[in-house]
C-alpha atoms as a PDB file:
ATOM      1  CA  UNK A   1      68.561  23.268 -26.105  1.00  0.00           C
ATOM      2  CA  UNK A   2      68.919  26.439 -28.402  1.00  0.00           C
ATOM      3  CA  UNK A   3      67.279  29.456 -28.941  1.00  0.00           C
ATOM      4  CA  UNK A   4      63.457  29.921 -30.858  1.00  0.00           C
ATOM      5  CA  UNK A   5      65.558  31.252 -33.358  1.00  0.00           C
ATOM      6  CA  UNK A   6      67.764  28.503 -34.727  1.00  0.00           C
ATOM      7  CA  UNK A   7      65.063  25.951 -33.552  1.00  0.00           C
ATOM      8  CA  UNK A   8      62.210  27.599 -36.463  1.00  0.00           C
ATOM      9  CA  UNK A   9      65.499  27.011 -38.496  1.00  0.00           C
ATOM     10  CA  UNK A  10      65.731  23.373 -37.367  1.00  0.00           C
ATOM     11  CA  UNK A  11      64.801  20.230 -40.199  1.00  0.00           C
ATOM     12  CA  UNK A  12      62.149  18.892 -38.197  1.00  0.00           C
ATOM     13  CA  UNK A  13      60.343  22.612 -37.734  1.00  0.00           C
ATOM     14  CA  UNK A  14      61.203  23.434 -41.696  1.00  0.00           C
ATOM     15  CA  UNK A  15      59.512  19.956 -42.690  1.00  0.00           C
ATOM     16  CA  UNK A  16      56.549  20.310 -40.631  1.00  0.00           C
ATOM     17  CA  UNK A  17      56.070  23.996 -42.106  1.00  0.00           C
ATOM     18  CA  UNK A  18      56.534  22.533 -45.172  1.00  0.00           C
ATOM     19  CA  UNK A  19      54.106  19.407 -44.874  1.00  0.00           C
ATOM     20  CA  UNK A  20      51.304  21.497 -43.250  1.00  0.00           C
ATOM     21  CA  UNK A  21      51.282  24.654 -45.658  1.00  0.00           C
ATOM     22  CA  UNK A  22      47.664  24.668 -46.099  1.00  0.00           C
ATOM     23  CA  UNK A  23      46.885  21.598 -44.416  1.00  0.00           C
ATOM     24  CA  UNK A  24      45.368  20.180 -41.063  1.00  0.00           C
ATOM     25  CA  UNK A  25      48.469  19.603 -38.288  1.00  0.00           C
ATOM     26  CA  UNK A  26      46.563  16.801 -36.866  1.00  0.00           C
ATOM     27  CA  UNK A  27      49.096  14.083 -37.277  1.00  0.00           C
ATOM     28  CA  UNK A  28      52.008  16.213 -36.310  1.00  0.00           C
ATOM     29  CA  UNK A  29      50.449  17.341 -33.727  1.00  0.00           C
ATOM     30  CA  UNK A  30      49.778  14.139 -32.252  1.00  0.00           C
ATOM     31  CA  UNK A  31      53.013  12.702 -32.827  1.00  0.00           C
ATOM     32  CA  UNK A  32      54.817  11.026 -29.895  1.00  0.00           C
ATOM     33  CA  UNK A  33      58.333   9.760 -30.798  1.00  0.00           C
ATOM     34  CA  UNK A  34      60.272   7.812 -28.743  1.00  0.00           C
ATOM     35  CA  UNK A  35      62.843   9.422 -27.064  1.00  0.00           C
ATOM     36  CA  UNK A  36      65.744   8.656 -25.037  1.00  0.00           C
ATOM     37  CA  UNK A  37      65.491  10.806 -21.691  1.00  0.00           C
ATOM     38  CA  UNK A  38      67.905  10.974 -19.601  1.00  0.00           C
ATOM     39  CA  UNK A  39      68.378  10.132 -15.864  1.00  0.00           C
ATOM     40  CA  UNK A  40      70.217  12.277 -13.200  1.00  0.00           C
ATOM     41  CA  UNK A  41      69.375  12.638  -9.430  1.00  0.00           C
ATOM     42  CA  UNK A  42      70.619  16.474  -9.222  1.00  0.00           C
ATOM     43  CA  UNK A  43      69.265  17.727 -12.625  1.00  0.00           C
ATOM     44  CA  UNK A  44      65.661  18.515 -12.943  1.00  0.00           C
ATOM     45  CA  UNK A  45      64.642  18.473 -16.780  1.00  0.00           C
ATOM     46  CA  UNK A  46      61.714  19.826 -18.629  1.00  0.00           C
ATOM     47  CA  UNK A  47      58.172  18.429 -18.175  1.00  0.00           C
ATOM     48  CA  UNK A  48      57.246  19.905 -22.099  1.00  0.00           C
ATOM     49  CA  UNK A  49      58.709  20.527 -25.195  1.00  0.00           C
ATOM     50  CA  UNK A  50      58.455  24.314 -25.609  1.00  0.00           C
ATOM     51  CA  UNK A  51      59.675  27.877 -25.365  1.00  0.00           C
ATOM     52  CA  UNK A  52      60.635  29.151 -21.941  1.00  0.00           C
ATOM     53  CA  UNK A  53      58.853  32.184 -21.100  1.00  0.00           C
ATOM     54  CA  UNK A  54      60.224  32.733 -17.891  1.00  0.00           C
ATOM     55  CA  UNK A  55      62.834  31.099 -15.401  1.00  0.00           C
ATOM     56  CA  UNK A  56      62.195  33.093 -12.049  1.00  0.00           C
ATOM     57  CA  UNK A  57      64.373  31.388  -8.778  1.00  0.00           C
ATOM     58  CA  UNK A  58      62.709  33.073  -6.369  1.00  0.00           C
ATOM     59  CA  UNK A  59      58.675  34.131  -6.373  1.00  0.00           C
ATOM     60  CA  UNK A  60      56.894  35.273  -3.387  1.00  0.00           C
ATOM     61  CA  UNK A  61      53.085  33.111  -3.054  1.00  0.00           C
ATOM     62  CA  UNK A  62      51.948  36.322  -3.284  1.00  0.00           C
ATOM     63  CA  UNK A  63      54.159  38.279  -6.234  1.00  0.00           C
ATOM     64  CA  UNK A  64      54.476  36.916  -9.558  1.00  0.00           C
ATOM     65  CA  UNK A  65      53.573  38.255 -13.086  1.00  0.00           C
ATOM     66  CA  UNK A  66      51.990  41.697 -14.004  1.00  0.00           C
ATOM     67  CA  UNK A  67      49.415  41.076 -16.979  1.00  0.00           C
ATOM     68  CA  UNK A  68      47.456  43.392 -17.994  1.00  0.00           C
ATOM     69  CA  UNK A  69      48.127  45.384 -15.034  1.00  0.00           C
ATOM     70  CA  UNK A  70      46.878  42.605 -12.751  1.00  0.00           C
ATOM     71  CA  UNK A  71      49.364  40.698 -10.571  1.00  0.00           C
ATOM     72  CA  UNK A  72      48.441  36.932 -11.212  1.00  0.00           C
ATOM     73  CA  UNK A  73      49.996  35.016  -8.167  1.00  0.00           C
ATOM     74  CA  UNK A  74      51.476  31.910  -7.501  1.00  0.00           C
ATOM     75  CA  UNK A  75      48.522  31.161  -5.159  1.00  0.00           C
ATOM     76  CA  UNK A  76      45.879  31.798  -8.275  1.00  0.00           C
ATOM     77  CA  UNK A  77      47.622  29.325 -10.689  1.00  0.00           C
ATOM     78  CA  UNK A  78      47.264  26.529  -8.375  1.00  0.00           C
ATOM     79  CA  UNK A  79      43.990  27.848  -7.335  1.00  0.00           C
ATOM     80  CA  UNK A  80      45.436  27.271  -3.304  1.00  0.00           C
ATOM     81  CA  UNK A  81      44.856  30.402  -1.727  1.00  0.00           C
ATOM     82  CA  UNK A  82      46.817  28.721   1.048  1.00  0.00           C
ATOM     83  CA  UNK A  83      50.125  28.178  -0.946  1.00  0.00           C
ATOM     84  CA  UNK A  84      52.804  29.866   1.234  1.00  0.00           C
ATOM     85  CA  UNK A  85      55.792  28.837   0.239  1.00  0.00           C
ATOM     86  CA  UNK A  86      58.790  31.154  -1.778  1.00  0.00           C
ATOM     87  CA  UNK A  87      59.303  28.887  -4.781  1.00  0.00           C
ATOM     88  CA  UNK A  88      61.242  28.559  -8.122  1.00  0.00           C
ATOM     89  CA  UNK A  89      59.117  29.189 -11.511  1.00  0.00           C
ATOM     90  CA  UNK A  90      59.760  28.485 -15.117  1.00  0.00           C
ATOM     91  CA  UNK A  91      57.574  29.171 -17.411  1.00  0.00           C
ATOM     92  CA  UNK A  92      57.268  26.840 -20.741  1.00  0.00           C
ATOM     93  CA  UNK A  93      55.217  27.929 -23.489  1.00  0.00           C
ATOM     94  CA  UNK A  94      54.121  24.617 -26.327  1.00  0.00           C
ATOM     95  CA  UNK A  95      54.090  25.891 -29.478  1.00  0.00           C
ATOM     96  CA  UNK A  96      51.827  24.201 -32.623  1.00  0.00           C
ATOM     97  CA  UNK A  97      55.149  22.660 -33.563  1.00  0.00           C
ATOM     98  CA  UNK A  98      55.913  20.736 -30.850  1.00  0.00           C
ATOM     99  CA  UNK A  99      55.147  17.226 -29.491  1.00  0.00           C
ATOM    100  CA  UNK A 100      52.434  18.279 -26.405  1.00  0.00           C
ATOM    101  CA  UNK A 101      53.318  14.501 -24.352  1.00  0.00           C
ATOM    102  CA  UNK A 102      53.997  15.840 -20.647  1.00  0.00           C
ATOM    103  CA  UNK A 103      57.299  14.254 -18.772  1.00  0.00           C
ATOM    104  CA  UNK A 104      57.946  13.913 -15.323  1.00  0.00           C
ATOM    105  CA  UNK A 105      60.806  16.400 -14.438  1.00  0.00           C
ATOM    106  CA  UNK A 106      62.278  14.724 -10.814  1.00  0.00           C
ATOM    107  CA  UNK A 107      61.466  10.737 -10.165  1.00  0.00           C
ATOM    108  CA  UNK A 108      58.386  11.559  -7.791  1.00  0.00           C
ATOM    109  CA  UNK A 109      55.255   9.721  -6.280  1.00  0.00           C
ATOM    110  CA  UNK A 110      52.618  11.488  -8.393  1.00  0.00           C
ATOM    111  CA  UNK A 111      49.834  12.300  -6.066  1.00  0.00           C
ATOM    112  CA  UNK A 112      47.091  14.053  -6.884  1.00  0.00           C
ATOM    113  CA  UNK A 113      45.647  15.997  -9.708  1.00  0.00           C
ATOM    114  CA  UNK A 114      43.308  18.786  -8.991  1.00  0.00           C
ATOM    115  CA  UNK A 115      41.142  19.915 -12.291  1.00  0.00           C
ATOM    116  CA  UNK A 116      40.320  23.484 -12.234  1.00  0.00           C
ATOM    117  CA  UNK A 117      38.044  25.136 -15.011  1.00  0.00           C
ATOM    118  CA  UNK A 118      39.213  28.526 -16.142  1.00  0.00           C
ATOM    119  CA  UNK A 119      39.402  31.151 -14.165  1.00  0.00           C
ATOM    120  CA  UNK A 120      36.759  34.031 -15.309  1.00  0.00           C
ATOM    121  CA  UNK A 121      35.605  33.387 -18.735  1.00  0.00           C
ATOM    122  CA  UNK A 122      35.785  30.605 -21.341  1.00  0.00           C
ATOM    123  CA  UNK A 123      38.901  29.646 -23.051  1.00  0.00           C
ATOM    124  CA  UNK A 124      40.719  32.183 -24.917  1.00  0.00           C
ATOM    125  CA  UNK A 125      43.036  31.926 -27.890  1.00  0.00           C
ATOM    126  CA  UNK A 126      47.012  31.760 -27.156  1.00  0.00           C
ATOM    127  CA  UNK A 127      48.064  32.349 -30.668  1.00  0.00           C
ATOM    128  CA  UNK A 128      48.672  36.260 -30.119  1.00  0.00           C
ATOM    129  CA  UNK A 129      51.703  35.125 -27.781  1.00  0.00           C
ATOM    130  CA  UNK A 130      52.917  31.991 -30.062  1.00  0.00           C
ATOM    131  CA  UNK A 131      52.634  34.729 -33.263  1.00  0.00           C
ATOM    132  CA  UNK A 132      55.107  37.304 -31.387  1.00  0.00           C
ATOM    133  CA  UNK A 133      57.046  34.094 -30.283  1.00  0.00           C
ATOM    134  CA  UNK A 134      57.823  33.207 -34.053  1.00  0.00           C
ATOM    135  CA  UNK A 135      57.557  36.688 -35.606  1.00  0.00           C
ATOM    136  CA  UNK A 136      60.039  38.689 -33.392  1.00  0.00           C
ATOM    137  CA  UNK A 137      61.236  35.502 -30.689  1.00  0.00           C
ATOM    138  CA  UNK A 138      59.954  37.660 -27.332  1.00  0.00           C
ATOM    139  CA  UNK A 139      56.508  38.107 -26.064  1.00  0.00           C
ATOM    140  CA  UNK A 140      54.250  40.977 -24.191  1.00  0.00           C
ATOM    141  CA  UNK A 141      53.112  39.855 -21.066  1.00  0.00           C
ATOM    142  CA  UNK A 142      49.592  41.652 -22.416  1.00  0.00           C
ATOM    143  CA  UNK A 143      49.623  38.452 -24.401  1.00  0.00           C
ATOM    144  CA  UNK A 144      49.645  36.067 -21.922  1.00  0.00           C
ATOM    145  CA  UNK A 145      45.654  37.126 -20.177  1.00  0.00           C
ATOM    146  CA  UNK A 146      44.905  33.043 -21.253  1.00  0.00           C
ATOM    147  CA  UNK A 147      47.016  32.496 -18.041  1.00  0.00           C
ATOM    148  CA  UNK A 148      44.104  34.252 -15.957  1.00  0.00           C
ATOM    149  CA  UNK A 149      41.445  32.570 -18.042  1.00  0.00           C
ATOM    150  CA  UNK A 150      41.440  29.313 -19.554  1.00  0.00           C
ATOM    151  CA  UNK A 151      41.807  25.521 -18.201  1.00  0.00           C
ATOM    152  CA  UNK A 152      43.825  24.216 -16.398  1.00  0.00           C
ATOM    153  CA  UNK A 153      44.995  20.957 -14.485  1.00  0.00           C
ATOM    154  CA  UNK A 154      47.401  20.843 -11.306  1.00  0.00           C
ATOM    155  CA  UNK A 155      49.192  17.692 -10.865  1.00  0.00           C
ATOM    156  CA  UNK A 156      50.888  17.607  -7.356  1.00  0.00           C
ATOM    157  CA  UNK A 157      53.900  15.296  -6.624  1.00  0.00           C
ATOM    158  CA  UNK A 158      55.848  14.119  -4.066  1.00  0.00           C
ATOM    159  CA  UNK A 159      59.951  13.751  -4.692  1.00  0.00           C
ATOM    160  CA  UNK A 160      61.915  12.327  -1.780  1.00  0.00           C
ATOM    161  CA  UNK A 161      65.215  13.640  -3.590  1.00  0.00           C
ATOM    162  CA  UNK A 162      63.756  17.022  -3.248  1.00  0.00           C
ATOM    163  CA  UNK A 163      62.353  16.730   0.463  1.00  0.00           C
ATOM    164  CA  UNK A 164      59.084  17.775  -0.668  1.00  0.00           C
ATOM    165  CA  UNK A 165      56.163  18.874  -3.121  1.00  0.00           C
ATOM    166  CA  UNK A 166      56.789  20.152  -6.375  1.00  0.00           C
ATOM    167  CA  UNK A 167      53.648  21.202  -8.377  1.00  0.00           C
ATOM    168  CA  UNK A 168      53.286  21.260 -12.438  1.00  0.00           C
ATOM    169  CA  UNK A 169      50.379  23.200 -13.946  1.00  0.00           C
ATOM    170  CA  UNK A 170      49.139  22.543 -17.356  1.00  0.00           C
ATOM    171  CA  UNK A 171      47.211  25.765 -19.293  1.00  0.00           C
ATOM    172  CA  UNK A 172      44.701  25.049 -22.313  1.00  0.00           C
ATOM    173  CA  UNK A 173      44.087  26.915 -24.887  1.00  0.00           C
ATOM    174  CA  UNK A 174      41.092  28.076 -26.545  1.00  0.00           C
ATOM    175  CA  UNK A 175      39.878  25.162 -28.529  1.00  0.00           C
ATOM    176  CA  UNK A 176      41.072  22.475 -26.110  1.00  0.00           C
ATOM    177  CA  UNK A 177      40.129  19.353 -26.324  1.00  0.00           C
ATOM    178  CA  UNK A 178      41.489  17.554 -23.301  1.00  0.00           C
ATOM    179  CA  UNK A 179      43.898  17.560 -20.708  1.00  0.00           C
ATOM    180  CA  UNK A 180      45.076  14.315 -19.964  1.00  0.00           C
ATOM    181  CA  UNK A 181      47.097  12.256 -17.254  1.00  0.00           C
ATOM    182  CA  UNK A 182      47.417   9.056 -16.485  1.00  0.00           C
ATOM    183  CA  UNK A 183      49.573   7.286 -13.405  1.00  0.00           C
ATOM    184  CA  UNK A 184      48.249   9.092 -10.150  1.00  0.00           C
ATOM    185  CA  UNK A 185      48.993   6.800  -7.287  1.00  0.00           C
ATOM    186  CA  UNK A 186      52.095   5.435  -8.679  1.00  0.00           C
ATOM    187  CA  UNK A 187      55.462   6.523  -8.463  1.00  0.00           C
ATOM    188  CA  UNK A 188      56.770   7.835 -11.955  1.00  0.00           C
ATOM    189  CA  UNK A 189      60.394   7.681 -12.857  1.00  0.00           C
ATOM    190  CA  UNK A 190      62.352  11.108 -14.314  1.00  0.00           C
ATOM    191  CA  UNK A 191      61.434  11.536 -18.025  1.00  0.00           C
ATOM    192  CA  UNK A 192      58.854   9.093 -17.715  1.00  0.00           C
ATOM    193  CA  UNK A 193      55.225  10.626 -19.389  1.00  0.00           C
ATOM    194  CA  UNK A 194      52.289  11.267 -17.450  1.00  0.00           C
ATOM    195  CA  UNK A 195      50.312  13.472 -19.626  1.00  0.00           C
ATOM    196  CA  UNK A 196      49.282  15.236 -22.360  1.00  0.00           C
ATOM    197  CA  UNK A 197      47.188  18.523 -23.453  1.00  0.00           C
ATOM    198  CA  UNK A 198      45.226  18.606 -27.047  1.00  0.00           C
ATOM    199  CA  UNK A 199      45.548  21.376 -29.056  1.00  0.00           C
ATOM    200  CA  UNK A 200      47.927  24.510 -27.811  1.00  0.00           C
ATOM    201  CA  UNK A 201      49.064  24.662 -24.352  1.00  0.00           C
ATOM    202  CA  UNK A 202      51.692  26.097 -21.600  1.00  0.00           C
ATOM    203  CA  UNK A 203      52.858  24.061 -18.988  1.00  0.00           C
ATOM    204  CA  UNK A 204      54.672  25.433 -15.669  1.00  0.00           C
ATOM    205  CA  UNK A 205      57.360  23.782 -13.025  1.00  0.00           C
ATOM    206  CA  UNK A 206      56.931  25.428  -9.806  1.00  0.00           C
ATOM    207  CA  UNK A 207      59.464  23.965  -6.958  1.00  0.00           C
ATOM    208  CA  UNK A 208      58.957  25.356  -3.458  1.00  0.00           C
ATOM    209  CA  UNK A 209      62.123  26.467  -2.118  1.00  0.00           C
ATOM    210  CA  UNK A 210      62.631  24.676   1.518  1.00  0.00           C
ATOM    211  CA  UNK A 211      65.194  22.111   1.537  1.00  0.00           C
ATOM    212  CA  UNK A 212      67.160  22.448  -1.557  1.00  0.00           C
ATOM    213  CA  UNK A 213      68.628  25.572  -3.503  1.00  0.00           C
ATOM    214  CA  UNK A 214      68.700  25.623  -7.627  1.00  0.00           C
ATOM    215  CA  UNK A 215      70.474  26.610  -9.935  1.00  0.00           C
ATOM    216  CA  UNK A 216      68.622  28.147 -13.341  1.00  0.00           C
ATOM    217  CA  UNK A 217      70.262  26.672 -16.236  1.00  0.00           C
ATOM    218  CA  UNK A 218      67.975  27.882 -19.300  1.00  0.00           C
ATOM    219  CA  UNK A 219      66.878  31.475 -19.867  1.00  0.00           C
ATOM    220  CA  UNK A 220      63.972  33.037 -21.821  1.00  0.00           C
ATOM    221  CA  UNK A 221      63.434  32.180 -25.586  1.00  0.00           C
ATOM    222  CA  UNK A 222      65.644  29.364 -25.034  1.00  0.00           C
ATOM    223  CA  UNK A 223      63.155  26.178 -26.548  1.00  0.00           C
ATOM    224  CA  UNK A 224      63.939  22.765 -24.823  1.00  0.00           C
ATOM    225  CA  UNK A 225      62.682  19.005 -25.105  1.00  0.00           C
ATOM    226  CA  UNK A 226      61.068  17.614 -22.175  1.00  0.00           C
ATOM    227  CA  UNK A 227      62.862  14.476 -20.426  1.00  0.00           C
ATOM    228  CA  UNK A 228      66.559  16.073 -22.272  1.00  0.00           C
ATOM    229  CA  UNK A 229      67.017  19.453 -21.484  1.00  0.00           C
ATOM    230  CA  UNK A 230      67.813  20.307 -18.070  1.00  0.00           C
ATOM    231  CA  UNK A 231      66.278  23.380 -16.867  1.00  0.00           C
ATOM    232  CA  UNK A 232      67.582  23.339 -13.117  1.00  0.00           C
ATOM    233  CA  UNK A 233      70.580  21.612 -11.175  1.00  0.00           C
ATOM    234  CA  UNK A 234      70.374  21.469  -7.280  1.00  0.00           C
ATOM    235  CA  UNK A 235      73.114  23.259  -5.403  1.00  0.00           C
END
């Protein structure tokens, strides 16, 4: 884990600059190394490779972020106007340069996922918020309107070790080709994948807070790698 800063500086971000000056990202983009994730009952770790936008440990169903001076609530980005529940939210925003494979965060029983088009209007571009991300490493919640709009996929699962529900929710962008996920039904093992999104992308952890207290271990800016960075650590 390390800040957007140093990461821009790190070899593999330099040598993808450097390979793609000019050039389609297609292969980088679809790259999916192997990686060895790592396993720990009171850790939860990040579902994406990305920048974290936000780490909130307490949000109301009904209180969440101001954008564009509308309050976009937990209930609307997982389209459950029933959602009721106080619950822990970070935020993690998947840049151009990193690898967009989707990792389970908590061994769970993966058990539904609910496909919901976007919100208002079509797709809309999130390279306004990635441009401010690598320009001047924060962001303007103005920027981040693609959360009311655009695609997006709610995957729903069930972790014994948390004594309930916790809920990840995948955001297109603009020229999205697919969100994709793959072992509903089954039960998936912590850092194992069970998804994807094509082209652009943020994807969000949201744990309800009913049995278990956390502990935030990342911040804002902060980029991490999904299945090795811990994000949270129950209390």
């Amino acid at each position: 884990m390390q800040h957007i800063k140093e990461w821009l500086k790190s070899p593999e971000v330099l040598a993808m600059k450097k390979q793609t000056m000019g050039q389609n990202m297609t292969v980088d983009f679809f790259r999916d190394p192997m990686r060895n994730t790592l396993w720990d009952p009171e850790l939860i770790y990040a579902p994406a490779d990305g920048v974290v936008l936000y780490a909130l440990p307490k949000v109301l169903p009904s209180d969440f972020l101001e954008i564009k001076g509308k309050e976009f609530t937990l209930q609307e980005m997982l389209s459950d106007k029933n959602y009721k529940d106080k619950s822990l939210v970070i935020g993690i925003f998947m840049t151009s340069f990193d690898v967009h494979v989707n990792r389970v965060p908590a061994s769970a029983y993966y058990l539904e996922s609910r496909e919901k088009n976007q919100i208002y209007t079509h797709n809309i571009s999130m390279m306004i918020a990635e441009n401010e991300l690598f320009s001047d490493f924060h962001y303007d919640r103005k920027a981040l309107s693609y959360l009311f709009c655009n695609e997006r996929e709610v995957s729903v699962f069930y972790c014994p070790n948390l004594g309930g529900r916790y809920y990840i929710v995948q955001v297109g962008d603009k020229d999205i080709d697919v969100i994709q996920n793959w072992g509903e039904g089954f039960h998936l093992f912590q850092g194992e994948r069970f998804g994807s999104i094509r082209w652009g992308s943020q994807v969000d952890l949201i744990i309800p807070l009913k049995k278990k207290k956390f502990k935030i271990l990342v911040k804002e800016m902060d980029h991490v790698q999904a299945g090795i960075d811990a994000i949270a650590q129950i209390i």
